[in-house]
PDB file of N, CA and C in Angstrom:
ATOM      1  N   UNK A   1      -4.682 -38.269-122.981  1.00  0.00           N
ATOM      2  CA  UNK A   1      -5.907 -38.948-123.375  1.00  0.00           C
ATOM      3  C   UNK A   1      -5.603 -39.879-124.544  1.00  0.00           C
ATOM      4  N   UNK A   2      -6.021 -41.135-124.241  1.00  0.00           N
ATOM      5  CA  UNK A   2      -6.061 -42.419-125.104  1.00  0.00           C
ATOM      6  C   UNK A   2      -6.896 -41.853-126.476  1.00  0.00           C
ATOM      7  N   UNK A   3      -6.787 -42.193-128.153  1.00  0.00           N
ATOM      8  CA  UNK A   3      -7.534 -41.299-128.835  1.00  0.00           C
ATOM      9  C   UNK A   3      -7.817 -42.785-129.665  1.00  0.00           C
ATOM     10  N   UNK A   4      -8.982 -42.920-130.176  1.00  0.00           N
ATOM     11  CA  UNK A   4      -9.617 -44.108-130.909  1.00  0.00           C
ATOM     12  C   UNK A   4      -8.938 -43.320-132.378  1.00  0.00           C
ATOM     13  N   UNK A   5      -8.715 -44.485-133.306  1.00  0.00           N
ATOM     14  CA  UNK A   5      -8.138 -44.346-134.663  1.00  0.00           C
ATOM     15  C   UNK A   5      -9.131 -43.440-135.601  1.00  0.00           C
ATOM     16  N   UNK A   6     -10.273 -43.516-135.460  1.00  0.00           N
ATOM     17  CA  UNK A   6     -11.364 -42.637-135.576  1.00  0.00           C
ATOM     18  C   UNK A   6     -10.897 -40.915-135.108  1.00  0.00           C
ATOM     19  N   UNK A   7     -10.931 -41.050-134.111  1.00  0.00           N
ATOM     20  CA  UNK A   7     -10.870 -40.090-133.416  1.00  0.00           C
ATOM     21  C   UNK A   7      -9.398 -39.194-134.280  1.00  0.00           C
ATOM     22  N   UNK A   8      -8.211 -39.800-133.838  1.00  0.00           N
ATOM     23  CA  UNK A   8      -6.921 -39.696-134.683  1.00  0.00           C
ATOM     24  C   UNK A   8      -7.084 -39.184-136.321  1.00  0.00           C
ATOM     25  N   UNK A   9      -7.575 -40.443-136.504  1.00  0.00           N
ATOM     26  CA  UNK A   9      -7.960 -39.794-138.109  1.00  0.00           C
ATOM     27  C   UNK A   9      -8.804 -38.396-138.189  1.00  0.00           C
ATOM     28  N   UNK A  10      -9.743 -38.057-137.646  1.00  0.00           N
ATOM     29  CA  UNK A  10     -10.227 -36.980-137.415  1.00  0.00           C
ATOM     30  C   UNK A  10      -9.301 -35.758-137.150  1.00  0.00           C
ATOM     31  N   UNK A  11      -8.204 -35.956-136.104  1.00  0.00           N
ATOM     32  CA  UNK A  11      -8.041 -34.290-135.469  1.00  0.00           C
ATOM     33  C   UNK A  11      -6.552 -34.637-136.604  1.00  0.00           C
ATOM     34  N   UNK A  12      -6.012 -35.453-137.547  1.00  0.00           N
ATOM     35  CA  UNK A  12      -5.063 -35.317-138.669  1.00  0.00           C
ATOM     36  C   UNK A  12      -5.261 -34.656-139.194  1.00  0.00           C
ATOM     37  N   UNK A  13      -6.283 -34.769-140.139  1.00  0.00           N
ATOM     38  CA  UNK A  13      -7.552 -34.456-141.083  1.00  0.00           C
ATOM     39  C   UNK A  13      -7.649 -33.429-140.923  1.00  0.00           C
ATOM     40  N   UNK A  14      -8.352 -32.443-139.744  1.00  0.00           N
ATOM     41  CA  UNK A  14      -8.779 -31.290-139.423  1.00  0.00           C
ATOM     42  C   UNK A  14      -7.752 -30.516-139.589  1.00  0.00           C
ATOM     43  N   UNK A  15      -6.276 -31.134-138.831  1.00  0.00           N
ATOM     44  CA  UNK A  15      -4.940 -30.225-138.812  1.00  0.00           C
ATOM     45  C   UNK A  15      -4.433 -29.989-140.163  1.00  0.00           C
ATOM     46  N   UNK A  16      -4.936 -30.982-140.455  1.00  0.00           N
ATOM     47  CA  UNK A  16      -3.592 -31.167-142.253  1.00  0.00           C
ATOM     48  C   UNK A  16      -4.231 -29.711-143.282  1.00  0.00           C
ATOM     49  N   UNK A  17      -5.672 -30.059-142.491  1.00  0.00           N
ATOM     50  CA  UNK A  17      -6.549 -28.949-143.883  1.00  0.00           C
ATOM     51  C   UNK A  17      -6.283 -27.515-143.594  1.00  0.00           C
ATOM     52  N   UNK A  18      -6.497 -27.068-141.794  1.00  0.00           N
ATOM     53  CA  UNK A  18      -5.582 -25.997-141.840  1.00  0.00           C
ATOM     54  C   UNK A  18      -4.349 -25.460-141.965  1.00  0.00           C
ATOM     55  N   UNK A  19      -3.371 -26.428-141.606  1.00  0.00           N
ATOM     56  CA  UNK A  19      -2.182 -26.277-142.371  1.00  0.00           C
ATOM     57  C   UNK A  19      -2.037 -26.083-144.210  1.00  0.00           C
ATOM     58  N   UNK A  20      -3.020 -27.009-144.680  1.00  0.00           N
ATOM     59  CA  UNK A  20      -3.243 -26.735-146.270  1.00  0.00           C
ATOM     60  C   UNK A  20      -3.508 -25.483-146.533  1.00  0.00           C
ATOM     61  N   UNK A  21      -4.398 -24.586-145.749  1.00  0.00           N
ATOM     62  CA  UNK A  21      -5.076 -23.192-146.345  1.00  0.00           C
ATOM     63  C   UNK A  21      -4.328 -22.005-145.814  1.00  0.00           C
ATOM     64  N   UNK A  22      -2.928 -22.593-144.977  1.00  0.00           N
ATOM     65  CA  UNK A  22      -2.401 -20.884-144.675  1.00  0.00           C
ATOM     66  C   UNK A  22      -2.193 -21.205-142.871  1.00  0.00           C
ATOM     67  N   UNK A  23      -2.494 -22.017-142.617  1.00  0.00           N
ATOM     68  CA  UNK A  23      -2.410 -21.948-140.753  1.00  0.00           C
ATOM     69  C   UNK A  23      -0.907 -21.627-140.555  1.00  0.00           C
ATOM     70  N   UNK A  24      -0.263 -21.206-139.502  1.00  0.00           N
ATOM     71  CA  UNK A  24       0.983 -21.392-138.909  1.00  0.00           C
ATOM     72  C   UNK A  24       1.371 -22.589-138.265  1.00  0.00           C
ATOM     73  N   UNK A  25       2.426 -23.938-138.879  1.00  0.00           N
ATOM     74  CA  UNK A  25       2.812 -24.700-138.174  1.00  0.00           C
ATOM     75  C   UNK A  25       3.464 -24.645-137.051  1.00  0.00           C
ATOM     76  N   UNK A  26       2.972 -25.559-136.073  1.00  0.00           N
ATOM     77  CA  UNK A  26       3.337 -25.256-134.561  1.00  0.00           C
ATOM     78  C   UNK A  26       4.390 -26.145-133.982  1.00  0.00           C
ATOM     79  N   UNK A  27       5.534 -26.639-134.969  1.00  0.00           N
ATOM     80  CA  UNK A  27       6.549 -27.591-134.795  1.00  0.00           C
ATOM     81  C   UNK A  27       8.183 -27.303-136.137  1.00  0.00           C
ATOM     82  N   UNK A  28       8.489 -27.590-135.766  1.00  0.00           N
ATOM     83  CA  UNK A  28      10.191 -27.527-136.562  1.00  0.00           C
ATOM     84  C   UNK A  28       9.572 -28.898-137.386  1.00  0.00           C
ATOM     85  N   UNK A  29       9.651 -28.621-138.517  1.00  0.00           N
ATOM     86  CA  UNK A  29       9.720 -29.931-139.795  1.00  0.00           C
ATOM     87  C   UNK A  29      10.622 -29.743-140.817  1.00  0.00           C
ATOM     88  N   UNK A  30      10.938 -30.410-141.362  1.00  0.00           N
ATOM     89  CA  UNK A  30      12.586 -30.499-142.104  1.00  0.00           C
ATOM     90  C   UNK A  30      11.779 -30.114-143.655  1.00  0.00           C
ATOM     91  N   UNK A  31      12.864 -29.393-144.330  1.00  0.00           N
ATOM     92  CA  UNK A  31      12.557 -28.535-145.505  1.00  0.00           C
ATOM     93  C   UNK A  31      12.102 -29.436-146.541  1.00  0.00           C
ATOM     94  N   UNK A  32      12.385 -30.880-146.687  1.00  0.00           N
ATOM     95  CA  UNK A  32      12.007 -31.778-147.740  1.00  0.00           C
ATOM     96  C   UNK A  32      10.262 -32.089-147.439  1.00  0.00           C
ATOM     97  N   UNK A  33       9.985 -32.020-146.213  1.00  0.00           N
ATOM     98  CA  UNK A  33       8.366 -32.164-145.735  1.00  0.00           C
ATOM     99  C   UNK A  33       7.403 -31.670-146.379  1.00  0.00           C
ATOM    100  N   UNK A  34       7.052 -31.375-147.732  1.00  0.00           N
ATOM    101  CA  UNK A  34       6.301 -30.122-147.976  1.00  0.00           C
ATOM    102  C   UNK A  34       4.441 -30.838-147.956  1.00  0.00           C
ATOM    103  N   UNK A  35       4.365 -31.805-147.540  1.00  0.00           N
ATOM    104  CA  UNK A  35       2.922 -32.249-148.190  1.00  0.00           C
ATOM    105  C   UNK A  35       1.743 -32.196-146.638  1.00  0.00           C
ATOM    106  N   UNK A  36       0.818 -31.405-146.483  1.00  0.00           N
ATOM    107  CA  UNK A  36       0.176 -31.074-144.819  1.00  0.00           C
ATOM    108  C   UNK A  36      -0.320 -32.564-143.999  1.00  0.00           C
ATOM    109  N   UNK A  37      -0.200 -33.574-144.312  1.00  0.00           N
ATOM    110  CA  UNK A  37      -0.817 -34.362-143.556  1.00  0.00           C
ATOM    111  C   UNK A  37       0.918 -35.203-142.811  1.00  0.00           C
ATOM    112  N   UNK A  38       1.630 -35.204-143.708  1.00  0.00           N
ATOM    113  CA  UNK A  38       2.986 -35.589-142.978  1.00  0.00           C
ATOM    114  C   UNK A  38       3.196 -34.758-142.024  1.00  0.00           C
ATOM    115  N   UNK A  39       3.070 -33.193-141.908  1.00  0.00           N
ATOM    116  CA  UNK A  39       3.535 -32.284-140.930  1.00  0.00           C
ATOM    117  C   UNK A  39       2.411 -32.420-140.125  1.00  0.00           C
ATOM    118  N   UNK A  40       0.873 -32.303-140.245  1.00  0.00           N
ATOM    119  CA  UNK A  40      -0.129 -32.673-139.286  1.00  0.00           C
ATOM    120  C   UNK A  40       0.218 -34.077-138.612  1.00  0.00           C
ATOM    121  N   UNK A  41       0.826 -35.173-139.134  1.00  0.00           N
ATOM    122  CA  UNK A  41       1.349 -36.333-138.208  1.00  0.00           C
ATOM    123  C   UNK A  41       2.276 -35.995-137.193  1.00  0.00           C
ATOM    124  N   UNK A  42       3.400 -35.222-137.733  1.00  0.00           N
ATOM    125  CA  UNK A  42       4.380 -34.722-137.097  1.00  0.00           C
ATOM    126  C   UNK A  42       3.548 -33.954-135.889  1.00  0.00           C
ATOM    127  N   UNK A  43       2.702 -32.990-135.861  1.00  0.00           N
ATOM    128  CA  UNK A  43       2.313 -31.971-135.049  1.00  0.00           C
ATOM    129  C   UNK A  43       1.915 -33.337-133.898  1.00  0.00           C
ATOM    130  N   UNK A  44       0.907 -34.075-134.750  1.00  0.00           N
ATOM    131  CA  UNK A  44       0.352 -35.150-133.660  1.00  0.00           C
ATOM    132  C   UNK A  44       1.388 -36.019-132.849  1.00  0.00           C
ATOM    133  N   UNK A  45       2.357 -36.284-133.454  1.00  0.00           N
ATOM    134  CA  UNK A  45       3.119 -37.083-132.268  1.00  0.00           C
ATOM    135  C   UNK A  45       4.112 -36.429-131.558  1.00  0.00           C
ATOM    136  N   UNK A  46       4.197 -34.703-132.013  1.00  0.00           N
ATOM    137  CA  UNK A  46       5.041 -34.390-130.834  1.00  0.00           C
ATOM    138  C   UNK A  46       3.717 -33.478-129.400  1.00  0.00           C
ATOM    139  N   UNK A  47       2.048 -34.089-130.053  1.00  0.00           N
ATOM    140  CA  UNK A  47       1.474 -33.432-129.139  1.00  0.00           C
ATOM    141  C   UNK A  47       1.445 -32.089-128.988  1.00  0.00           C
ATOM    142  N   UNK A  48       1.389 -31.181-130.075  1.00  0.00           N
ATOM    143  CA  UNK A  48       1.380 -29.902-130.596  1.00  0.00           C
ATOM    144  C   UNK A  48       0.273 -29.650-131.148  1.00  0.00           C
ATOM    145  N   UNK A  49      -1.072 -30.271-131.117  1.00  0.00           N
ATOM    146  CA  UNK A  49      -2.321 -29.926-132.144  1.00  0.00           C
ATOM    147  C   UNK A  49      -3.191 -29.571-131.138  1.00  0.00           C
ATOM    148  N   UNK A  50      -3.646 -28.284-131.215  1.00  0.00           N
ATOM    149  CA  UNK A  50      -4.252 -27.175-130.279  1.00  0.00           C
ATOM    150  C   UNK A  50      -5.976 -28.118-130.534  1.00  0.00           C
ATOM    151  N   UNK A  51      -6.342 -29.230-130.615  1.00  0.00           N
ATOM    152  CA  UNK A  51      -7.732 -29.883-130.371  1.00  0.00           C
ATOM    153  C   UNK A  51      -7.649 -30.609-129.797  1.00  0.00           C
ATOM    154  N   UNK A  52      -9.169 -30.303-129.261  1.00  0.00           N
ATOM    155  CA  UNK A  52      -9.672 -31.191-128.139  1.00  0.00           C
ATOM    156  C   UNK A  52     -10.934 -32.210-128.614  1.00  0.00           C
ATOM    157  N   UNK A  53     -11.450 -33.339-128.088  1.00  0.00           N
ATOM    158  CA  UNK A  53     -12.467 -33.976-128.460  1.00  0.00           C
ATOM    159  C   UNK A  53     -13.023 -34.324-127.338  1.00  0.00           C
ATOM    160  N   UNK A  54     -14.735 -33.939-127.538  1.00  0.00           N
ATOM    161  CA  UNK A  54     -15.557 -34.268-126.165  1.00  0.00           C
ATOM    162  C   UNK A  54     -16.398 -35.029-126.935  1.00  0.00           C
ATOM    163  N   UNK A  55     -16.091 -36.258-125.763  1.00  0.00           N
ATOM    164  CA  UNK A  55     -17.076 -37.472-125.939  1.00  0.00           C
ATOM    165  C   UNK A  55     -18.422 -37.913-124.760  1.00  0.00           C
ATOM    166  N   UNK A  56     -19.154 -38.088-124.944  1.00  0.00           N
ATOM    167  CA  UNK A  56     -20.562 -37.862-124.669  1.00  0.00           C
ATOM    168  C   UNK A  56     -20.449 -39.219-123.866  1.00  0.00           C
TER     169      UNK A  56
END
């Protein structure tokens, strides 16, 4: 699914914050990575972020 930059920015956002509070990352990221929205990018482009978006 094609995702509007909106949309993108959204399920980053959502990922980065549970990764911020304790989530389990769902990808191999290199030990210098420590900040959640670089590894929530990472999750997003290897297509590893367990959300979905329903559009009306």
């Amino acid at each position: 699914m094609k995702y509007t930059r909106f949309e993108k920015a959204r399920i980053i956002g959502a990922r980065a914050l549970q990764i911020a509070y304790g989530a389990p990352v769902l990808v191999d990221y290199p030990d210098d990575m420590l900040d959640s929205i670089d590894i929530a990018m990472l999750e997003y482009k290897q297509d590893a972020i367990p959300i979905t978006v329903v559009r009306n």
